[in-house]
N, C-alpha and C. Protein backbone atom coordinates (compact mmCIF):
# COMPACT_ATOMS: atom_id res chain seq x y z
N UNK A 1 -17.19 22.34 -80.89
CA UNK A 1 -16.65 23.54 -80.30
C UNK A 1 -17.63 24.00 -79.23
N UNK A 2 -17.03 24.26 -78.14
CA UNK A 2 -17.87 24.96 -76.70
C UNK A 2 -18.17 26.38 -77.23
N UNK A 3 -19.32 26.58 -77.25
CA UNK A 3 -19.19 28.16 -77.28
C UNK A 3 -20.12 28.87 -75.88
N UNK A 4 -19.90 27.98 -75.14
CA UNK A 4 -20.42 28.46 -73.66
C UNK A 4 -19.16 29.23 -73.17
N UNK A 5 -19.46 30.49 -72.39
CA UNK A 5 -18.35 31.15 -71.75
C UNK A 5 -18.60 30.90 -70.60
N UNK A 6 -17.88 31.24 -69.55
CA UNK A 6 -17.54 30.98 -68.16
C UNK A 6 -17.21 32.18 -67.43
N UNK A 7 -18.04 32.89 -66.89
CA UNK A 7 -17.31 34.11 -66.12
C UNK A 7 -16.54 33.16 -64.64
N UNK A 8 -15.18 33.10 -64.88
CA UNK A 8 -14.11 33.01 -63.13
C UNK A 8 -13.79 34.26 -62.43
N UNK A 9 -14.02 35.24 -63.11
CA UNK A 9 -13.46 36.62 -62.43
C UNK A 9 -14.13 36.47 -61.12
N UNK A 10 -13.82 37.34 -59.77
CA UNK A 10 -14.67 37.43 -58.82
C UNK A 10 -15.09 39.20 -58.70
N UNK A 11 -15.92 39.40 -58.50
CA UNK A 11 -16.44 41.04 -58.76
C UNK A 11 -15.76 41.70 -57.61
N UNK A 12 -16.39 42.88 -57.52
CA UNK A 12 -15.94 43.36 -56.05
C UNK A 12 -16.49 43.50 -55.21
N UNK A 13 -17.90 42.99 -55.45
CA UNK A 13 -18.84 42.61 -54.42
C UNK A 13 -18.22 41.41 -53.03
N UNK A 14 -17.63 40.17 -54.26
CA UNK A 14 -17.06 39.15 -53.60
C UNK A 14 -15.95 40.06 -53.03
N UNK A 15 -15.02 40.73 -53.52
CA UNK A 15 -14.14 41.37 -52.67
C UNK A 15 -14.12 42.18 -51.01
N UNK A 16 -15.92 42.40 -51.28
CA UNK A 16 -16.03 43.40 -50.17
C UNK A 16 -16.12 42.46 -48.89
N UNK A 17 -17.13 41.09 -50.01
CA UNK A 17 -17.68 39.86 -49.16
C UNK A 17 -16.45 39.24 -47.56
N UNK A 18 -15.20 39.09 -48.56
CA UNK A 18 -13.92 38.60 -48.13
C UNK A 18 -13.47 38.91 -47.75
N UNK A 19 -13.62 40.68 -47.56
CA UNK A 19 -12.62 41.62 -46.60
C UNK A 19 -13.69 41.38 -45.34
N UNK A 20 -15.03 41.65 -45.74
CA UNK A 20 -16.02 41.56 -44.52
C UNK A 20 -15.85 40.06 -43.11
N UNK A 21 -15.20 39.13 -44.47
CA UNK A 21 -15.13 37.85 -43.59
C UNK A 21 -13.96 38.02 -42.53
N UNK A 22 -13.02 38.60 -43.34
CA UNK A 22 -11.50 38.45 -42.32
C UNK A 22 -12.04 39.20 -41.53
N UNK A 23 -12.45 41.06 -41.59
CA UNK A 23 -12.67 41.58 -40.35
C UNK A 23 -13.56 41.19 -39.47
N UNK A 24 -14.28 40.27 -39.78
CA UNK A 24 -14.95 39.20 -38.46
C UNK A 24 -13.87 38.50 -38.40
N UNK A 25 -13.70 37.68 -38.56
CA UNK A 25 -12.64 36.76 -38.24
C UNK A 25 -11.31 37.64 -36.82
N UNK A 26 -10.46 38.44 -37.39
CA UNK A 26 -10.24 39.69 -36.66
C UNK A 26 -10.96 39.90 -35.32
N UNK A 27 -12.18 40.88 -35.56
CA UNK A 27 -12.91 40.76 -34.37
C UNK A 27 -13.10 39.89 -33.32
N UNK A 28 -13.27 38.64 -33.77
CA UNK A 28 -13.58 37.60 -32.93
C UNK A 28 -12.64 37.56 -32.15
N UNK A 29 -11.16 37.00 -32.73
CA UNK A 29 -9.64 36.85 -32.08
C UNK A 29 -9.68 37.84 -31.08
N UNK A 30 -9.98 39.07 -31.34
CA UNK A 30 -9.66 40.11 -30.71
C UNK A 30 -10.74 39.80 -29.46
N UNK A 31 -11.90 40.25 -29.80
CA UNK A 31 -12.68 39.86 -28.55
C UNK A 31 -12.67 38.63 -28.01
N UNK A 32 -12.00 37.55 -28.33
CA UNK A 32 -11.78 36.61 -27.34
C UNK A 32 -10.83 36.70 -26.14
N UNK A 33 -9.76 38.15 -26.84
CA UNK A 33 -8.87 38.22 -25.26
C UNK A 33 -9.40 39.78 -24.88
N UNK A 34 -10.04 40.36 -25.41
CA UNK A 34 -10.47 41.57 -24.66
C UNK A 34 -11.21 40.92 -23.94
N UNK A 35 -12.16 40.03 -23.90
CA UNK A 35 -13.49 39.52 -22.75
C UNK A 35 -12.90 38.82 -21.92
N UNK A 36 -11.80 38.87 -21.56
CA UNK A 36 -10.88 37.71 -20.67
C UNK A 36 -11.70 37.59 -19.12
N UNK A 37 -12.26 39.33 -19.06
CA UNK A 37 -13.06 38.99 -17.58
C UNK A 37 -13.85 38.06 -17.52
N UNK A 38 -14.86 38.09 -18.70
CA UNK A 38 -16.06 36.73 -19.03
C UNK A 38 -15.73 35.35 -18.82
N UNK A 39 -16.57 34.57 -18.52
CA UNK A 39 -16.32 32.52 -18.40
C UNK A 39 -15.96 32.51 -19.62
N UNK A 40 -14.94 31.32 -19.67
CA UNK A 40 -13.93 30.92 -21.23
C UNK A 40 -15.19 30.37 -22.19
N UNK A 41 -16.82 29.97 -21.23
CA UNK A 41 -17.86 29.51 -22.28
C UNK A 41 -18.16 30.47 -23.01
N UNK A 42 -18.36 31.82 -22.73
CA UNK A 42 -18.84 32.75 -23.26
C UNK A 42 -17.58 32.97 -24.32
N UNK A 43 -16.90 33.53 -23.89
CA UNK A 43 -15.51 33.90 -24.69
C UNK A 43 -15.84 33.04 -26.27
N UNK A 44 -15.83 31.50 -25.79
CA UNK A 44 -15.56 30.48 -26.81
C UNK A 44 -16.61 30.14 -27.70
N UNK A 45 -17.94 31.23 -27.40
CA UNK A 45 -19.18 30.92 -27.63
C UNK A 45 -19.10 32.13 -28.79
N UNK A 46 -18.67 33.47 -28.17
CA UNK A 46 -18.46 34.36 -29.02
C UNK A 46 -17.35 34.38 -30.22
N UNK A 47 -16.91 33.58 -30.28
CA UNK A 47 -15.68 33.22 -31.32
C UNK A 47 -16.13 32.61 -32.25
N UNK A 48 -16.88 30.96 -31.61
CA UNK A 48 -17.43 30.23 -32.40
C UNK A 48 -18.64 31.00 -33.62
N UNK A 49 -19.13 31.64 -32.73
CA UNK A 49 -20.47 32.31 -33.71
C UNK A 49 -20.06 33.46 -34.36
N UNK A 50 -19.23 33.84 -34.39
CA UNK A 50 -18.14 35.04 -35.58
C UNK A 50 -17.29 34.64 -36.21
N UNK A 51 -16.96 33.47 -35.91
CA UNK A 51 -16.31 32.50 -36.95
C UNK A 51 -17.38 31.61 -38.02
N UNK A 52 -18.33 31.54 -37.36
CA UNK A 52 -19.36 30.71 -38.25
C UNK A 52 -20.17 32.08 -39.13
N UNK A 53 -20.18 33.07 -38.66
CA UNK A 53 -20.49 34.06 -39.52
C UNK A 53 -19.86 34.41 -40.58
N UNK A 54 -18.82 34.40 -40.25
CA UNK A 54 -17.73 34.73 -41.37
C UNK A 54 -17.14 33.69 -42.50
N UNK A 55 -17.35 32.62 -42.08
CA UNK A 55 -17.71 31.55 -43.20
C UNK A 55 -18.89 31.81 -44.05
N UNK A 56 -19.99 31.63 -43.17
CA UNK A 56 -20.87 31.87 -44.22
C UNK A 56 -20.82 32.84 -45.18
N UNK A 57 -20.52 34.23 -44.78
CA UNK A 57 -19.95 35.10 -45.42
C UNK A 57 -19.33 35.14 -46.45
N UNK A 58 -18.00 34.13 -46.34
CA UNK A 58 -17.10 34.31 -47.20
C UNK A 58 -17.93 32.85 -48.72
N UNK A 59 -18.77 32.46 -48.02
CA UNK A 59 -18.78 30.79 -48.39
C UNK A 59 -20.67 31.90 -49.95
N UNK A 60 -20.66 32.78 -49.59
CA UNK A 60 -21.80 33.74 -50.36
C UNK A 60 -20.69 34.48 -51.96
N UNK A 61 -19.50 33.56 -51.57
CA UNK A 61 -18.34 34.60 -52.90
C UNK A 61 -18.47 33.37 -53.55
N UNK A 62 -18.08 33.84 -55.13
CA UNK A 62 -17.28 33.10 -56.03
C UNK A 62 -16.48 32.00 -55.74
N UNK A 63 -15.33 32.25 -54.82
CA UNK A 63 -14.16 31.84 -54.32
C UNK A 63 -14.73 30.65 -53.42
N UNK A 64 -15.40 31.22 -52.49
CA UNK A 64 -16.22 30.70 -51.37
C UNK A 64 -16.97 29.49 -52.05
N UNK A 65 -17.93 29.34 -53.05
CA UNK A 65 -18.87 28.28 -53.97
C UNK A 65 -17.40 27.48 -54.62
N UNK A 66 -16.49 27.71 -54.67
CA UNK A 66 -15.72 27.09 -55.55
C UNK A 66 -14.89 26.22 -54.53
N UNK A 67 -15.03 26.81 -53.39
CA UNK A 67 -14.25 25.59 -52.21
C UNK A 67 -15.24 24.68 -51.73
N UNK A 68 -16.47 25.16 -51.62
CA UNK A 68 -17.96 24.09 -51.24
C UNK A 68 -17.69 23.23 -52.00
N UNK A 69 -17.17 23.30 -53.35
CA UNK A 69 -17.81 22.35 -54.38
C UNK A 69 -16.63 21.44 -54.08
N UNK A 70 -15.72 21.91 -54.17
CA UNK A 70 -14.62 20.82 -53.89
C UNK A 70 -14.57 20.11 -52.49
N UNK A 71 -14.61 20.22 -51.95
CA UNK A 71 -15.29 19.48 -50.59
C UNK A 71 -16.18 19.14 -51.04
N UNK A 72 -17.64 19.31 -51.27
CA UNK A 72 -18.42 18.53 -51.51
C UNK A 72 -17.57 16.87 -52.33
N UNK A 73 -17.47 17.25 -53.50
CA UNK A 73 -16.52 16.39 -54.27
C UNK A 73 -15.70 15.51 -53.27
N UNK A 74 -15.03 16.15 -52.70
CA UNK A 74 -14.14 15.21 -52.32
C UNK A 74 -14.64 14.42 -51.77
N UNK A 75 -16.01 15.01 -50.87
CA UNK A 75 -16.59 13.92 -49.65
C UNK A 75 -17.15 12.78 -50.48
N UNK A 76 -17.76 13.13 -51.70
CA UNK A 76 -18.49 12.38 -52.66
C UNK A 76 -17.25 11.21 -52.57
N UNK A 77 -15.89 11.23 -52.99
CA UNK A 77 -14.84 10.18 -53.67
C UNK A 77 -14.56 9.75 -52.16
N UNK A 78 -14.41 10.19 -51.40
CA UNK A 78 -14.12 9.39 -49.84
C UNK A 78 -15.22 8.18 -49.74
N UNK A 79 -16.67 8.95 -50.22
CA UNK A 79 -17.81 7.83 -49.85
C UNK A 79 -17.40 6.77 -50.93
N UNK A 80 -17.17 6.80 -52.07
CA UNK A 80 -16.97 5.84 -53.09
C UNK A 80 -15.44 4.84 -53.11
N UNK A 81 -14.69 5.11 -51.76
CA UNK A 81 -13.66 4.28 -51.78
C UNK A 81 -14.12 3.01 -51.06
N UNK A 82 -13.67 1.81 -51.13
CA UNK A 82 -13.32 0.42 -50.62
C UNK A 82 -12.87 0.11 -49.28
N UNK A 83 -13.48 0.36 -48.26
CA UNK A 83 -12.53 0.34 -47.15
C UNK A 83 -12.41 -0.98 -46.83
N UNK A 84 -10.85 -1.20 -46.07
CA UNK A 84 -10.79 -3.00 -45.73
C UNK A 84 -11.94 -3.63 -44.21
N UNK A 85 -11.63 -4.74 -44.51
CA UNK A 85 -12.59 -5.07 -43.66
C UNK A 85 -12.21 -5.15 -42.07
N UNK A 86 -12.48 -5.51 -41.12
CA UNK A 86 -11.74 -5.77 -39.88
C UNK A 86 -10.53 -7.25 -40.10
N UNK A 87 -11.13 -7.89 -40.37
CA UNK A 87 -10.10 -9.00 -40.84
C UNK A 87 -8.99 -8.74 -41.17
N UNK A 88 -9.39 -8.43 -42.69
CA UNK A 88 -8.49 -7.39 -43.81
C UNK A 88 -7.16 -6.60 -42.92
N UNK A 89 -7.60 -5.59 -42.22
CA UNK A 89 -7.12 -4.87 -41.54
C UNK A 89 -6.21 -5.63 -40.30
N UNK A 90 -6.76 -6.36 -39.61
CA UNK A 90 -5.68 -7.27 -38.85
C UNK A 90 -5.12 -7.82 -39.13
N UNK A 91 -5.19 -8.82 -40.41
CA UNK A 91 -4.06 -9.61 -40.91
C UNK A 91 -3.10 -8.49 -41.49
N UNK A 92 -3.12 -7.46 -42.71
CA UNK A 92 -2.07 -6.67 -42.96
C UNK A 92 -1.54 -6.11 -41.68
N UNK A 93 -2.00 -5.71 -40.32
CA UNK A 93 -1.48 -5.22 -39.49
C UNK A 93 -0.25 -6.14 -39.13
N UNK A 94 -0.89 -7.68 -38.66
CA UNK A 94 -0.22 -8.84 -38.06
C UNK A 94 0.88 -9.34 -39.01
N UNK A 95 0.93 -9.09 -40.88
CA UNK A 95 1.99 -9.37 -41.77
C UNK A 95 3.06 -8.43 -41.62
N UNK A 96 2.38 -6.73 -41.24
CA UNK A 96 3.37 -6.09 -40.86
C UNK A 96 4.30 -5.78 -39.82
N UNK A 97 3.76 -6.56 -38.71
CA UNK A 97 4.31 -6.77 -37.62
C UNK A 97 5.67 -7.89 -37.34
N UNK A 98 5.08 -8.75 -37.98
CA UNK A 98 6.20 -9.98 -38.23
C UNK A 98 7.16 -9.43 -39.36
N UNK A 99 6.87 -8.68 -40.12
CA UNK A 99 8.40 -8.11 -41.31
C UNK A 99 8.91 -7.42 -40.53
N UNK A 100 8.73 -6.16 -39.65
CA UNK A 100 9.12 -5.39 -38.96
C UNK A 100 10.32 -6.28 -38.02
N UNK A 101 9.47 -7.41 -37.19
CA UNK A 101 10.29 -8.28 -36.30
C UNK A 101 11.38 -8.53 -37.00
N UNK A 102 10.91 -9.12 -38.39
CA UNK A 102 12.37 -9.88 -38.66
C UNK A 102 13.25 -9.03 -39.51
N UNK A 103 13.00 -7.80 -39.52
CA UNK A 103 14.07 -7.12 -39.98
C UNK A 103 14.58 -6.48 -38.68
N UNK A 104 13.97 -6.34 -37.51
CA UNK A 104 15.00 -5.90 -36.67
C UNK A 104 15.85 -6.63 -36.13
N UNK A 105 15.21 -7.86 -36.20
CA UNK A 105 16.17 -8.96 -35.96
C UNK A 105 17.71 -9.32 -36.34
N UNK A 106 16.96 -9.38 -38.21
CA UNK A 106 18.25 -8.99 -38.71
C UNK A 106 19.54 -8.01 -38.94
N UNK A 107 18.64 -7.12 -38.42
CA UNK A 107 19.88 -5.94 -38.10
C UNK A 107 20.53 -5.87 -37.18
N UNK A 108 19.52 -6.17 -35.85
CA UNK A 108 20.64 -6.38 -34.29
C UNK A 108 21.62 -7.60 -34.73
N UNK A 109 21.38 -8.65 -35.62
CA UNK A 109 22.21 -9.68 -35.80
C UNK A 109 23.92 -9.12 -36.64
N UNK A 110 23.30 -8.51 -37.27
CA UNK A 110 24.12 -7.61 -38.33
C UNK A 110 25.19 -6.91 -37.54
N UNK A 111 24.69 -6.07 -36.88
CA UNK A 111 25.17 -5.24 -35.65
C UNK A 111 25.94 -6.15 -34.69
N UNK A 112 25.62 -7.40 -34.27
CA UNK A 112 26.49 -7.75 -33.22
C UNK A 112 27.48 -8.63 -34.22
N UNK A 113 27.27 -8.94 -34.92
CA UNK A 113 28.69 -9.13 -35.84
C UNK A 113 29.68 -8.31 -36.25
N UNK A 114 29.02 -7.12 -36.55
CA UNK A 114 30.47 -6.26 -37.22
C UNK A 114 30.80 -5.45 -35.68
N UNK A 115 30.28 -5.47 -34.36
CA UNK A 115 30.73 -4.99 -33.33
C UNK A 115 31.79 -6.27 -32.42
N UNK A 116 31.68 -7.07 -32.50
CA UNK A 116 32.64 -8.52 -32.38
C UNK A 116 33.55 -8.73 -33.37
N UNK A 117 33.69 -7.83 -34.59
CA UNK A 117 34.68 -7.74 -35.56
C UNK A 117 35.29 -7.13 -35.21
N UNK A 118 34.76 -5.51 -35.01
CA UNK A 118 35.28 -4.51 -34.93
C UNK A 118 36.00 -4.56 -33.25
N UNK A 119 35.88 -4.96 -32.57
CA UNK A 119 36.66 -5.31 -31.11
C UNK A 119 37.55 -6.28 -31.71
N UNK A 120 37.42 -7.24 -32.51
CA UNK A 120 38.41 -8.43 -32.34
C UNK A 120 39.83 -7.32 -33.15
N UNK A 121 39.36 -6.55 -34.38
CA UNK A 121 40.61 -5.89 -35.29
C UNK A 121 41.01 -4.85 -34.60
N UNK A 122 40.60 -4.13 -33.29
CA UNK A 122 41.05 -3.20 -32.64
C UNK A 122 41.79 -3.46 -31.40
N UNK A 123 41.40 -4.79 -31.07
CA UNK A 123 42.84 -5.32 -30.06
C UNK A 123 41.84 -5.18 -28.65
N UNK A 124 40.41 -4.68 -28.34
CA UNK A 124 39.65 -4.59 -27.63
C UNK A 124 39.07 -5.94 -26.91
N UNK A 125 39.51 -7.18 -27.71
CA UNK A 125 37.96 -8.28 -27.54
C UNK A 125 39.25 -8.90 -26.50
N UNK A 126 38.07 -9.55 -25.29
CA UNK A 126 38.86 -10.53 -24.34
C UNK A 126 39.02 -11.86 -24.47
């Protein structure tokens, strides 16, 4: 039996954290078209760095540690997959290329048969 508990609640600290993030987030949007007089570098400079604030921000919550971790994770299982090799990868390309062919093949074939039917039973074919 576990008798470890787990606090998941998020306080309202994290709450204040998360409102603090959006109203950066907010801000930024906003001052990216109020500064419209400014170069689009500046503009895009000031966005970027109130957007990266506000991550961090939000990334200091409960909520916030609980999405790091999963990303982290995930990046972990991306590194641990098998990728094919170049070979690998051209021959399935080149097997899929030739099924592709010969099923379109077979369908334009398909197609000009029941369209040489369909003229011959409609009184159309010369």
């Amino acid at each position: 039996m576990n008798t470890k508990t787990e606090n998941t609640g998020s306080t309202s600290m994290d709450t204040v954290k998360l409102l603090v993030s959006v109203v950066l987030l907010i801000g930024a949007i906003t001052g990216f078209y109020l500064l419209e007089a400014q170069p689009l570098w500046v503009r895009l400079l000031e966005l970027l760095a109130a957007v990266g604030v506000a991550i961090f921000v939000a990334l200091q919550t409960e909520p916030g540690r609980r999405i790091k971790a999963f990303f982290s994770a995930a990046h972990m299982e991306v590194r641990k997959v098998v990728w094919p090799s170049r070979q690998e990868t051209l021959q399935t390309t080149l097997v899929i290329f030739i099924a592709v062919l010969i099923a379109s093949l077979f369908l334009w074939g398909v197609d000009s048969i029941l369209f040489v039917l369909v003229r011959m039973f409609t009184g159309q074919g010369g």
